[in-house]
Protein backbone atom coordinates (compact mmCIF):
# COMPACT_ATOMS: atom_id res chain seq x y z
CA UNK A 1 64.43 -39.00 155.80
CA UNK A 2 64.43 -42.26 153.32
CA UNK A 3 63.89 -41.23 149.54
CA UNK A 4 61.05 -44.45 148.64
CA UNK A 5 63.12 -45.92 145.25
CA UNK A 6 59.87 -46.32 143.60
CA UNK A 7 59.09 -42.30 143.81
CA UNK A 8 60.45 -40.67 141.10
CA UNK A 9 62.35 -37.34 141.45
CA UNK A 10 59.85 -34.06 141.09
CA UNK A 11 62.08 -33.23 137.97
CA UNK A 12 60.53 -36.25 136.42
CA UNK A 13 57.11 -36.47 137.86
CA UNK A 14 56.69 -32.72 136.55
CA UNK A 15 57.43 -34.24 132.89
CA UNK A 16 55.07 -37.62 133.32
CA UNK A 17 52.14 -35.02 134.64
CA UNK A 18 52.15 -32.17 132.75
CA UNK A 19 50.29 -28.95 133.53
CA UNK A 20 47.08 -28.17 131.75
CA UNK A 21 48.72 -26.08 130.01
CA UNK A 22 51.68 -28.26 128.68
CA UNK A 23 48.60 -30.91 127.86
CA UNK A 24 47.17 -28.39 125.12
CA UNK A 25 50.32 -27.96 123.76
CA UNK A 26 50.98 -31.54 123.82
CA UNK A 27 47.95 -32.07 121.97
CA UNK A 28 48.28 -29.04 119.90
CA UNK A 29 51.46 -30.74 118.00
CA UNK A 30 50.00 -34.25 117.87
CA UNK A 31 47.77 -32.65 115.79
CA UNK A 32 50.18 -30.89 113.54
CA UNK A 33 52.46 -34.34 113.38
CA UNK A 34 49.61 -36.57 112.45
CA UNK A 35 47.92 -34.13 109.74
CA UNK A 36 51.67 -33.71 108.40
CA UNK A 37 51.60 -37.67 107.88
CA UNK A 38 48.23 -37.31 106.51
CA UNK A 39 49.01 -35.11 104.12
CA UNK A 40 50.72 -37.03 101.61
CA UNK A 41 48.17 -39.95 102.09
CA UNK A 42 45.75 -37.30 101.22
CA UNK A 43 47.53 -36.54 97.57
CA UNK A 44 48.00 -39.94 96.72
CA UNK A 45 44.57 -40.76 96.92
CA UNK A 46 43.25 -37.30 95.37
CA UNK A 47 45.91 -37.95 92.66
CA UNK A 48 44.12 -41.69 92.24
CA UNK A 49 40.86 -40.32 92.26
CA UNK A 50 41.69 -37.96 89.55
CA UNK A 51 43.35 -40.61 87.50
CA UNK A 52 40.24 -42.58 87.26
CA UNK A 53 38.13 -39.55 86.45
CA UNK A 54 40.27 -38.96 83.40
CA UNK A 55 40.67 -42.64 82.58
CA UNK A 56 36.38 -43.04 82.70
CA UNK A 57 35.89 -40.04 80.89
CA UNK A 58 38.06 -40.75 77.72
CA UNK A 59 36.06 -43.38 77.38
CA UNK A 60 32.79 -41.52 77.65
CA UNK A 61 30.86 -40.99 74.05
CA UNK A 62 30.46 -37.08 73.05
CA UNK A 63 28.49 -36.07 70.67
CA UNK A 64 30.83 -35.76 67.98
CA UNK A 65 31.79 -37.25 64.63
CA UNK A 66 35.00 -37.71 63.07
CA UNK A 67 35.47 -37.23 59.39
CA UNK A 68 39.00 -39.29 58.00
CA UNK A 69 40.06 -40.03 54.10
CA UNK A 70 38.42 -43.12 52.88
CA UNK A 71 39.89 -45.07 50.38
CA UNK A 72 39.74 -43.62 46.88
CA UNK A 73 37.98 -46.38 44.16
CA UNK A 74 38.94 -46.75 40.82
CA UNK A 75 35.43 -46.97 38.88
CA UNK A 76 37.09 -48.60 35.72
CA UNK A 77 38.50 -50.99 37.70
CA UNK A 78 37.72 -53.65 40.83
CA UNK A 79 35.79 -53.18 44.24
CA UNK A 80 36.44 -56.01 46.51
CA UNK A 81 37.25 -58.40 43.63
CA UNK A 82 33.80 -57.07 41.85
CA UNK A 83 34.10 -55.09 38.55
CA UNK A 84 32.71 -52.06 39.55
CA UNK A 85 31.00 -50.62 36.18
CA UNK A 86 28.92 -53.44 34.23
CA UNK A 87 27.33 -51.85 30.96
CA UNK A 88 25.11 -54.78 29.29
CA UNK A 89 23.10 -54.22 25.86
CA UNK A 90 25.41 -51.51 24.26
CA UNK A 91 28.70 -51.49 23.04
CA UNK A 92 31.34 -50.61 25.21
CA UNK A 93 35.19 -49.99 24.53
CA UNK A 94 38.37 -50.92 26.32
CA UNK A 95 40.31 -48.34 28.27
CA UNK A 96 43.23 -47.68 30.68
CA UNK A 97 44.12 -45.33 33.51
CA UNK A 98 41.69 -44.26 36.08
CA UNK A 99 38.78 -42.25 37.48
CA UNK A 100 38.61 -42.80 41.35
CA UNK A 101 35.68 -41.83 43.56
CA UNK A 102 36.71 -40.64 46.39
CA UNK A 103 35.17 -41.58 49.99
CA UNK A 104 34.98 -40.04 53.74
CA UNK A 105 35.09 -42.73 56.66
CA UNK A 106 33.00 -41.06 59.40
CA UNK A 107 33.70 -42.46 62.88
CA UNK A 108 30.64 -41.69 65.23
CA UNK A 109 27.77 -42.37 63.58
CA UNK A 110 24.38 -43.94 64.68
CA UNK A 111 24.92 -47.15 66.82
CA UNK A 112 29.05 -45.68 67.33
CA UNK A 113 30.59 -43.67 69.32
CA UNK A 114 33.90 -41.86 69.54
CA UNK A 115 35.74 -40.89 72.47
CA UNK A 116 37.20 -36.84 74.31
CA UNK A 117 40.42 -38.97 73.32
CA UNK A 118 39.88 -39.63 69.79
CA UNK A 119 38.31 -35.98 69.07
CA UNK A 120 41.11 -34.38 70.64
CA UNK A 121 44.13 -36.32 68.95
CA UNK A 122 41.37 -35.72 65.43
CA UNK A 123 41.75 -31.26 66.18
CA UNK A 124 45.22 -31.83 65.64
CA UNK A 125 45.53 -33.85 62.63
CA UNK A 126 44.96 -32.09 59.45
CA UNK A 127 43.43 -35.24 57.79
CA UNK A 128 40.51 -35.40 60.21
CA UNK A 129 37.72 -33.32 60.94
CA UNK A 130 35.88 -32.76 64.32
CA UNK A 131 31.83 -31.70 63.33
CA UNK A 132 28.86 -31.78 65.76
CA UNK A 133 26.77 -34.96 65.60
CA UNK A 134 23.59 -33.32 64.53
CA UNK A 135 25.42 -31.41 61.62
CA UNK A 136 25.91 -35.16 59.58
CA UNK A 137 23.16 -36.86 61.28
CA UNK A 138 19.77 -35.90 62.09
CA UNK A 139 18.63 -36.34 65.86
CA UNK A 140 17.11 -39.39 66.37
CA UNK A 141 18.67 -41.39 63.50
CA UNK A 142 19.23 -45.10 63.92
CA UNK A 143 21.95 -46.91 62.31
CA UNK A 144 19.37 -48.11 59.40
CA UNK A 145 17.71 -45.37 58.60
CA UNK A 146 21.37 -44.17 58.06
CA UNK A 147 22.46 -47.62 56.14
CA UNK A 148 18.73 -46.65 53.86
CA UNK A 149 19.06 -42.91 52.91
CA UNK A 150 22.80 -43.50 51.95
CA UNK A 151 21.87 -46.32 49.87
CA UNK A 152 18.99 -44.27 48.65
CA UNK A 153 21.13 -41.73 47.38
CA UNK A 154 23.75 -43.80 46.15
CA UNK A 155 21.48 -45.04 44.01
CA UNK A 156 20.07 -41.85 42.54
CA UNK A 157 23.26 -40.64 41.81
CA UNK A 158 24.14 -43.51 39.88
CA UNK A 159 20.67 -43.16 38.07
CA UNK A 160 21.36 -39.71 37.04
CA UNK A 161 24.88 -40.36 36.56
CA UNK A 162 24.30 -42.66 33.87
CA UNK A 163 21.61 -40.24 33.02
CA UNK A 164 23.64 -37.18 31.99
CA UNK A 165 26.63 -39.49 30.34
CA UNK A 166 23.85 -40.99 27.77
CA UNK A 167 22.66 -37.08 27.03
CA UNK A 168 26.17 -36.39 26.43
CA UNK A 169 26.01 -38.63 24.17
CA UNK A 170 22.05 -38.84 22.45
CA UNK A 171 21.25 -41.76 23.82
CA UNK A 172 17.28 -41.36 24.84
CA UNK A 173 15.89 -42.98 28.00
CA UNK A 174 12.35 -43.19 29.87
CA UNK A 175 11.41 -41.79 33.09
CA UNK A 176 10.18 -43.64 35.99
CA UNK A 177 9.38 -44.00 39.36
CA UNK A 178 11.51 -46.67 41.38
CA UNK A 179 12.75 -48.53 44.51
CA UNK A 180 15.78 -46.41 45.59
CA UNK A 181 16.38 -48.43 49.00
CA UNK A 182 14.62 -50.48 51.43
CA UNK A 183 15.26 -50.21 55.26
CA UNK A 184 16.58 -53.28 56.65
CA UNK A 185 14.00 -54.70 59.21
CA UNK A 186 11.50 -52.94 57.69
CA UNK A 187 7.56 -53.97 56.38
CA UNK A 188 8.95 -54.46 52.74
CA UNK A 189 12.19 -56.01 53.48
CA UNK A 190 12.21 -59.18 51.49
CA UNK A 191 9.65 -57.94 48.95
CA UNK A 192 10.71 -55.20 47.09
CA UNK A 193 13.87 -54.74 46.17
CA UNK A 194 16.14 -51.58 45.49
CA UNK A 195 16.23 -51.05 41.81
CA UNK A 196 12.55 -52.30 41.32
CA UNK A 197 10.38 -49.91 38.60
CA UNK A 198 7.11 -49.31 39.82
CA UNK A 199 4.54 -50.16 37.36
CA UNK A 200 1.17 -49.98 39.90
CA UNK A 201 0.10 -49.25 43.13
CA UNK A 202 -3.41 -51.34 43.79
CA UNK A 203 -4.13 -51.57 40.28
CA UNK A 204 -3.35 -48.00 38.94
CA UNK A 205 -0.57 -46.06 37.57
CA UNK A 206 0.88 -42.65 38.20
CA UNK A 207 2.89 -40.19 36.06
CA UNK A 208 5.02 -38.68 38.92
CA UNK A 209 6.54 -39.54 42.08
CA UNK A 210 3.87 -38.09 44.35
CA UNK A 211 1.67 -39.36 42.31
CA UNK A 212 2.66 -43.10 43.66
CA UNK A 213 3.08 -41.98 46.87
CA UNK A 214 -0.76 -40.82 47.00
CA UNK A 215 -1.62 -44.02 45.76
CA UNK A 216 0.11 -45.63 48.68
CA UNK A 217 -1.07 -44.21 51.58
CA UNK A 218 -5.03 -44.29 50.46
CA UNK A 219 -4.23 -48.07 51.81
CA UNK A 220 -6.51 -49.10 54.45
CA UNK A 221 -5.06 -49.34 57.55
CA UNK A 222 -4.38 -53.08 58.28
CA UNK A 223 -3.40 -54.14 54.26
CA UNK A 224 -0.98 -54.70 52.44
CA UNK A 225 0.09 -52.42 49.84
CA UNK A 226 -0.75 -54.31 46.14
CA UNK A 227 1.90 -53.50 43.76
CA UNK A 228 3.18 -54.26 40.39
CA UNK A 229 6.67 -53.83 39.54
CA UNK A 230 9.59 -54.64 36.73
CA UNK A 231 12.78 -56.00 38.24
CA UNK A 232 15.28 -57.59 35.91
CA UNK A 233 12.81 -57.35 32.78
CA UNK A 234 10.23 -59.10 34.08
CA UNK A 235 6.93 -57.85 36.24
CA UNK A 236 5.74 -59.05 39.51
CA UNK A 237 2.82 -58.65 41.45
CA UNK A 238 3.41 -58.06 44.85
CA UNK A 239 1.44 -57.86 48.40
CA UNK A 240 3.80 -55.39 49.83
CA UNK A 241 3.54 -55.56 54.18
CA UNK A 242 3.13 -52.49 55.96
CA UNK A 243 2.97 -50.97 59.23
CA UNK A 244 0.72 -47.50 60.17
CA UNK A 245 2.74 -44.68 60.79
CA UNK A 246 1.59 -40.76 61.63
CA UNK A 247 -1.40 -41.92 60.12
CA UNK A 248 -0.04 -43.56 56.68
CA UNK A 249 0.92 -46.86 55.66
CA UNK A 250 4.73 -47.13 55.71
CA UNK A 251 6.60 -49.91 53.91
CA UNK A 252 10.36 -48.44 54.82
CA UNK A 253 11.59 -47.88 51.68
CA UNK A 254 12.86 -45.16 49.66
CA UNK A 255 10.76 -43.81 46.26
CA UNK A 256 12.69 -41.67 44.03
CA UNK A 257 12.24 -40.38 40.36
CA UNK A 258 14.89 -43.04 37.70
CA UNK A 259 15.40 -43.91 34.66
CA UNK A 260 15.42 -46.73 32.43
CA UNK A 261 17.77 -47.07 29.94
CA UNK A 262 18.12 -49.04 26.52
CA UNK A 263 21.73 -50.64 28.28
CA UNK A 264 21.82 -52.41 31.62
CA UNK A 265 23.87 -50.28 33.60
CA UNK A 266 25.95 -51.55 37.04
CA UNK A 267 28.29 -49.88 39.17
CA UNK A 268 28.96 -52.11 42.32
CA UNK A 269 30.61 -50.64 45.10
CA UNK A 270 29.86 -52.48 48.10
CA UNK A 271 28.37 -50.88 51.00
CA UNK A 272 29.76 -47.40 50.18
CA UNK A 273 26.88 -45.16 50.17
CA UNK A 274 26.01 -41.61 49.71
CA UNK A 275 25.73 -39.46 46.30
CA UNK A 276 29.28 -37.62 45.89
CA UNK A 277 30.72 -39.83 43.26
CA UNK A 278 28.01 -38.87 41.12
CA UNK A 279 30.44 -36.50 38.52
CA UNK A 280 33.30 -39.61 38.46
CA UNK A 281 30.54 -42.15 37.67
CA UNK A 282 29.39 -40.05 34.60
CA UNK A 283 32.81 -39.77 33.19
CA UNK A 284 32.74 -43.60 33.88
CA UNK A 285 30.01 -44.36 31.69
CA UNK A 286 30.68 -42.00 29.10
CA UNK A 287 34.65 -43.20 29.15
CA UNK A 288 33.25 -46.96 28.36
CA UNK A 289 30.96 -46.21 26.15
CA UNK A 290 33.33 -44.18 23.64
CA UNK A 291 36.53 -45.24 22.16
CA UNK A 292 39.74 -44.77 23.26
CA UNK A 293 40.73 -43.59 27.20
CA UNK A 294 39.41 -40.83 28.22
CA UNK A 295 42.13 -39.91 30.80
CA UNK A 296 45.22 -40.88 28.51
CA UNK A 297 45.86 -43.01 31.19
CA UNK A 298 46.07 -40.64 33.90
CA UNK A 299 45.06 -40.67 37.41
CA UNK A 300 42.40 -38.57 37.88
CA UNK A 301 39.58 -38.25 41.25
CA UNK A 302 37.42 -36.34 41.63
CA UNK A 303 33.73 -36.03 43.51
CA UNK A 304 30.76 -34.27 43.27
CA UNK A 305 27.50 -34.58 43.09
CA UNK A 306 25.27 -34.76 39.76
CA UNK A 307 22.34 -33.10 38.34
CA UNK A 308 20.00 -34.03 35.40
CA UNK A 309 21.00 -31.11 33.77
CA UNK A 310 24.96 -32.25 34.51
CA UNK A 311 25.83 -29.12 37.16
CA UNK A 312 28.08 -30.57 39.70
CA UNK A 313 26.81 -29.84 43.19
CA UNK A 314 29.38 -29.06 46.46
CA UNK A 315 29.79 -32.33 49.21
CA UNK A 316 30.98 -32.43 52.29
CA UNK A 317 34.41 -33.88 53.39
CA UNK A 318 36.68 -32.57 50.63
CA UNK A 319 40.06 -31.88 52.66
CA UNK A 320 39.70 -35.74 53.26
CA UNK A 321 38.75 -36.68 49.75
CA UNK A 322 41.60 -35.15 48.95
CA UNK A 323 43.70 -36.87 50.89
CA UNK A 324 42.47 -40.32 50.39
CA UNK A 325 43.27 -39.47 46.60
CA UNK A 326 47.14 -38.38 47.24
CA UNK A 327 47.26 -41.85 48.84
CA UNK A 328 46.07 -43.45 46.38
CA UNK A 329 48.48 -42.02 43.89
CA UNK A 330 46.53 -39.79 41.55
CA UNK A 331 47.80 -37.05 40.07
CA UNK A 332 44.83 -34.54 39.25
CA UNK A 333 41.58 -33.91 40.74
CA UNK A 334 38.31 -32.66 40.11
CA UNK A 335 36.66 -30.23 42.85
CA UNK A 336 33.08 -28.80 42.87
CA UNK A 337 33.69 -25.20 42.20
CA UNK A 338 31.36 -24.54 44.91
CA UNK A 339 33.86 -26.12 47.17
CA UNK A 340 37.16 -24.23 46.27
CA UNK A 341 36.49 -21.97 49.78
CA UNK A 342 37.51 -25.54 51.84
CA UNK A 343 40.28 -26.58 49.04
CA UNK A 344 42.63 -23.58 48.73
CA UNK A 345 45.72 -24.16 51.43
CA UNK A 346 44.53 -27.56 51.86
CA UNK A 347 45.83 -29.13 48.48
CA UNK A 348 47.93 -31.95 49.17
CA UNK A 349 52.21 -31.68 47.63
CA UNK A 350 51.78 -33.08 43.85
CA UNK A 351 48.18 -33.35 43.61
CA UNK A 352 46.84 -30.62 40.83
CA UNK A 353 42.88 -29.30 41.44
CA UNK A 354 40.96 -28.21 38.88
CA UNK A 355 37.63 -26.50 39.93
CA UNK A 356 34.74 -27.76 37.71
CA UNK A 357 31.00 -26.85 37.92
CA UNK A 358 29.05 -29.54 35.50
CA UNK A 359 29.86 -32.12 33.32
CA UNK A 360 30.90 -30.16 30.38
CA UNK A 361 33.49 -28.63 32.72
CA UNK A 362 34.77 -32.04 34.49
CA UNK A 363 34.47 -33.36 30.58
CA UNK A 364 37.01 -30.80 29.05
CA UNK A 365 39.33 -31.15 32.00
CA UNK A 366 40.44 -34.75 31.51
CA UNK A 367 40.10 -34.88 28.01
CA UNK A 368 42.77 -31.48 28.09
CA UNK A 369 44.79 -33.78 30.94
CA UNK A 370 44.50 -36.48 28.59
CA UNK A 371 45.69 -34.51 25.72
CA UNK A 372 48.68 -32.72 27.22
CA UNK A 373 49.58 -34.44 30.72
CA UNK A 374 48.72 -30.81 32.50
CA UNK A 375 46.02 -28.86 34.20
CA UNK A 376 47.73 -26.18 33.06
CA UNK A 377 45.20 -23.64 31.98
CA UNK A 378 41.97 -25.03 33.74
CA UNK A 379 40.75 -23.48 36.18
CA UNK A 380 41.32 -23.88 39.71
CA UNK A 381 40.15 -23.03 43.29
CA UNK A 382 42.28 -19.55 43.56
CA UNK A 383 40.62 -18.63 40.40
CA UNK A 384 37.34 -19.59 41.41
CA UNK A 385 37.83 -18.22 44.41
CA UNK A 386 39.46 -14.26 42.84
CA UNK A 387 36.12 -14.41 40.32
């Protein structure tokens, strides 16, 4: 019997044609082999995937703000090449050292954004503070309503500023009604102007502020809003443009109660906004408008709001305030008492704080720093704070 050369042996036949049951198993690790080379294809792409998850979302908005030190302004001194504090009509006085206002820079505000990676590298920076959208800005807020009320209460707090320095001093004033801001955009934009002193709404004249605002909206719908106002020492008649709004006419501007004094008084500060420098700006005025310095030539900060009757209100951002003075190089500051709970620990390494709650208080305090080159003996946060 011939063997046929082109038959292979059984041994190898049995290997080329498997049983069924060899096939499965066959099969069976083919499987295993190719997920096993799979596998790491798998990870790489999972681990890219992943990778531009992260990457998207740190770029994603959250409703946060970020609260940093601004820069701390000397008011006796130069904003942007500006003087600052213009008094015209009274007799003012040279002086020396300094009385900064001190400022927050708040990242995240209407029309910005900040991202998961700037509020996480904020928590753990002691400078910074991480605060819930809605707790600075109300929902709904556009960037200039935001730009208005600031500027609004900027200009309040310089009214009342100047206000309390001149009853420090006996220097009598009138009351008014004014302009505070006006919204950019708005109706009255290009009419009235902030700073403008009502006079009359449509021909007649109010004693208060709600009195004017009555006045206002018994508009008609459709009309503008007749008005006579002083800007500058002189009165204009205007025809004020306005738009209907929950029923009312609304110009977009800002009415508040002011003042008008016997001086011209101007503090400049740019587009800073907001009412917290409204103790510094009172020492300000009073500090020009008496002989001699009133700091001795110190460097003194401070913030805090003002009252008519000169009590210094609490404001938000301190820890920052404070911070953005110590850069700035000044060596005492002046703290709302009604902030000392946020102060204590938080004082930065050769900056002395000295807890005042009016004007009297934040009055005493740098004329005593100017006097003996110490805080020593005015009160401070701890003592507040132990009371």
């Amino acid at each position: 019997m011939t063997e046929d050369p082109t038959d292979p042996p059984r041994a190898r036949r049995a290997e080329t044609d498997p049983s069924p049951a060899r096939r499965v198993q066959n099969l069976l690790a083919q499987s295993l082999d190719d997920a096993q080379l799979a596998r790491p294809a798998l990870a790489v792409v999972s681990l890219l995937l992943l990778c531009v998850m992260i990457l998207v979302g740190s770029f994603l908005p959250v409703p946060y703000v970020i609260e940093r030190p601004g820069p701390a302004i000397d008011v006796l001194g130069e904003w942007d090449g500006e003087e600052i504090l213009v008094i015209d009509g009274a007799e003012t006085h040279p002086t020396e050292g300094t009385l900064m206002m001190t400022t927050v820079s708040v990242d995240g505000g209407p029309g910005y954004r900040v991202t998961p990676v700037e509020v996480v590298a904020a928590w753990f920076d002691r400078s910074k503070q991480v605060l819930p959208k809605e707790a600075v800005f109300p929902d709904g807020q556009t960037r200039e309503q935001t730009a208005l009320n600031n500027t609004a209460a900027m200009s309040t707090s310089q009214q009342g500023a100047v206000a309390v320095a001149l009853d420090e001093l006996g220097v009598e004033y009138e009351s008014v009604v004014m302009i505070a801001g006006v919204e950019e955009g708005a109706p009255a934009d290009g009419t009235l102007e902030g700073g403008d002193v009502i006079v009359s709404v449509g021909g007649e004249t109010a004693s208060s502020l709600e009195g004017y605002r009555e006045l206002i909206r018994a508009t008609p719908e459709g009309e503008t809003v007749p008005m006579q106002v002083r800007r500058g020492g002189e009165e204009l008649t205007l025809e004020v443009p306005s738009e209907m709004a929950d029923g009312a006419p609304r110009m977009g501007v800002v009415l508040a109660a002011g003042y008008e004094f016997p001086m011209d008084v101007k503090i400049v500060v740019g587009d800073i906004g907001g009412p917290s420098a409204g103790m510094i700006f009172s020492l300000s005025v009073y500090d020009e408008l008496t002989a001699g310095a009133l700091t001795g030539g110190h460097q003194i900060a401070g913030t805090g709001t003002i009252a008519v009757d000169g009590a210094v209100g609490p404001i938000g951002g301190i820890r920052q305030k404070m911070v953005g003075a110590e850069e700035s190089e000044a060596e005492f500051f002046l703290a709302p008492s009604a902030n000392c709970d946020e102060v204590v620990g938080y004082e930065p390494d050769g900056l002395e704080v000295v807890a005042v709650t009016n004007f009297e208080d934040a009055l005493t305090a740098t004329e005593t720093i100017a006097e003996t080159g110490s805080a020593e003996g005015l009160p401070t946060c701890e003592d507040v704070n132990n009371e």
